[in-house]
Protein backbone atom coordinates (compact mmCIF):
# COMPACT_ATOMS: atom_id res chain seq x y z
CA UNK A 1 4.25 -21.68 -2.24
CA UNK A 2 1.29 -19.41 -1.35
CA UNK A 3 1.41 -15.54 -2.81
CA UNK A 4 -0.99 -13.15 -1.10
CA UNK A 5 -3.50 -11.58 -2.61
CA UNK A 6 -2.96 -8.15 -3.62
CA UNK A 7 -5.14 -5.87 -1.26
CA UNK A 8 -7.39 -2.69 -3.21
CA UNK A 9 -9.42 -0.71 -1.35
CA UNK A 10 -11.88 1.62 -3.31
CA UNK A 11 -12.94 5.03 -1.89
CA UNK A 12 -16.05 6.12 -3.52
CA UNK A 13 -19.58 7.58 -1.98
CA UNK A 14 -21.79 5.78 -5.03
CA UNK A 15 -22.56 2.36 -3.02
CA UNK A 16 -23.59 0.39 -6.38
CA UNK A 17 -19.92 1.62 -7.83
CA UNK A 18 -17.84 0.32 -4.39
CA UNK A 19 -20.37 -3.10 -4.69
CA UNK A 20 -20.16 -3.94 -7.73
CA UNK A 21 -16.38 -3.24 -8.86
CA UNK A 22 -15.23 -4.78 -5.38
CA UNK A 23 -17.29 -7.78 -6.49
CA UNK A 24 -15.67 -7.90 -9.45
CA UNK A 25 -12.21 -7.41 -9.02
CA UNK A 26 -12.39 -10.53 -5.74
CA UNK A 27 -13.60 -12.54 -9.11
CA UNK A 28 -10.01 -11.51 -10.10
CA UNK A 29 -8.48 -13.06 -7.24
CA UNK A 30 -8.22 -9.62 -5.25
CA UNK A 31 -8.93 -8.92 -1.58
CA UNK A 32 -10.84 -5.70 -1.97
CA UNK A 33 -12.69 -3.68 0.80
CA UNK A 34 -14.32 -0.15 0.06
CA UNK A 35 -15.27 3.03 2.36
CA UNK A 36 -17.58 5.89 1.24
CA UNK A 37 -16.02 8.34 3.31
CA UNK A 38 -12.57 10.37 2.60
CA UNK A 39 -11.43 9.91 6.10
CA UNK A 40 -12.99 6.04 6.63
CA UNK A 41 -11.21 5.28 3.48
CA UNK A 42 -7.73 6.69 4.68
CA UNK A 43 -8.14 5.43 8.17
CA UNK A 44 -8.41 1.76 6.57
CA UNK A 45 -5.46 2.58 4.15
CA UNK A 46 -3.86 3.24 7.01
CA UNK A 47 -4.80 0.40 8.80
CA UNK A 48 -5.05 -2.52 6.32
CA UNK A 49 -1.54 -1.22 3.90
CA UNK A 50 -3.34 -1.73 0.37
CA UNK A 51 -1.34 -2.44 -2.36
CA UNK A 52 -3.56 0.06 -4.68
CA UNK A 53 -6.26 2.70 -3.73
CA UNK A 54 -8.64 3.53 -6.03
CA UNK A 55 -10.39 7.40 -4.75
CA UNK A 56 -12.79 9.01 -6.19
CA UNK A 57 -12.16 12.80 -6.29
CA UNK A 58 -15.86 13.87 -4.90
CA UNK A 59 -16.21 12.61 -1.82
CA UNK A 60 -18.59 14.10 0.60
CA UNK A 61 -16.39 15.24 2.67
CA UNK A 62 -13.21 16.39 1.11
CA UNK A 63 -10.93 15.88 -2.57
CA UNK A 64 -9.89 12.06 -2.75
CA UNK A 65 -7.15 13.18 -4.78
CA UNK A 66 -5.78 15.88 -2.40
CA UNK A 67 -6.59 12.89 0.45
CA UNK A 68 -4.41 10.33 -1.48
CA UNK A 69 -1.40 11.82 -0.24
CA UNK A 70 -2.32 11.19 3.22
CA UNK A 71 -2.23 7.54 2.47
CA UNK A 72 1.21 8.01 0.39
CA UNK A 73 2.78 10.01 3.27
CA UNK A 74 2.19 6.33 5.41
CA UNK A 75 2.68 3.96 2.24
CA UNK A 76 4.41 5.84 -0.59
CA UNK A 77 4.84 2.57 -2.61
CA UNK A 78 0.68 2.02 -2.64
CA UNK A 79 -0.41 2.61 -6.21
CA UNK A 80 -3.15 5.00 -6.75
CA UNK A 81 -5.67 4.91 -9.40
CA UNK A 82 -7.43 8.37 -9.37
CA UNK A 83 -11.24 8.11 -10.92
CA UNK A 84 -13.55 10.92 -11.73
CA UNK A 85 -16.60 11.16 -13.93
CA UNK A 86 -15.04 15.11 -15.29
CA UNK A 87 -12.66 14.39 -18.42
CA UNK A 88 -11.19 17.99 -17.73
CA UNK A 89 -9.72 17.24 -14.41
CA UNK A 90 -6.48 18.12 -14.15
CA UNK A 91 -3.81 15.14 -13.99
CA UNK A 92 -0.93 16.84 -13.21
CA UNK A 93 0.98 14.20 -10.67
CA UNK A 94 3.34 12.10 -12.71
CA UNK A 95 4.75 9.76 -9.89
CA UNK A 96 5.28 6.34 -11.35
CA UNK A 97 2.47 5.18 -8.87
CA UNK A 98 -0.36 7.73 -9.53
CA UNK A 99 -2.71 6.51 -12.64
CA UNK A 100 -5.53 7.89 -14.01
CA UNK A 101 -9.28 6.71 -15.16
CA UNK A 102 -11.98 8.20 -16.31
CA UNK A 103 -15.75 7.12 -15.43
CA UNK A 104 -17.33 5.13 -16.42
CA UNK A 105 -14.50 2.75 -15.51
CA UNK A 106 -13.59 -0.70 -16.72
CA UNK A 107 -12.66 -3.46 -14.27
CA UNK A 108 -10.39 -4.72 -17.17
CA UNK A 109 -8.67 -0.80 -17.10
CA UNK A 110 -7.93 -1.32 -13.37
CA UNK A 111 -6.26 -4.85 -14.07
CA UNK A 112 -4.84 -3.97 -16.48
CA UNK A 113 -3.06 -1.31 -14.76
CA UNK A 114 -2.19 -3.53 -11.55
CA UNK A 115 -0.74 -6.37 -14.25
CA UNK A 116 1.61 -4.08 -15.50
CA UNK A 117 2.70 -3.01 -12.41
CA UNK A 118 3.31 -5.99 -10.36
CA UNK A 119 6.41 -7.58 -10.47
């Protein structure tokens, strides 16, 4: 019996970050693609139905936390691990499917998180 892989995208504008963590987490047996773009990165939640986003809240072109609701308001059981490099911003949304890191980030963190929350 085959299980799919659970599907992460990663929405970040540092390239290096997006390569790097992607290629880790596949090591982990996870189909992960990446966008450096707000909108690019919803328009392929959107698209592709990840299991968990992980958004940056910088983006170029907009908040990737404010944007993470987009993708809820399509998928509202995707899991969302919000990153930012400021330890003062605010985490104020307590939905059991919002989670929080701070950068630097640890790929063990992020599986962490997705073990625990994967039935």
């Amino acid at each position: 019996m085959s299980t799919d892989p659970i599907k992460i995208i990663i929405i970040d504008d540092e390239p290096d970050l997006c390569f790097l963590l992607s290629g880790m987490l596949r090591s982990y047996g996870y189909q992960v693609s990446y966008f450096h773009t707000l909108q690019s990165g919803i328009e392929g939640a959107v698209a592709d139905r990840p299991d968990w986003v992980i958004v940056d809240n910088n983006l170029p072109d907009g908040l990737g936390w404010e944007g993470a609701n987009e993708i809820l308001k399509t998928h509202e059981d995707t899991h969302i691990i919000k990153i930012s490099a400021n330890p003062d911003s605010p985490r104020t949304d307590n939905r059991y499917n919002i989670h929080y890191l701070i950068k630097p980030i640890k790929v063990q963190s992020i599986v962490e998180l997705i073990d625990r929350h994967t039935g």
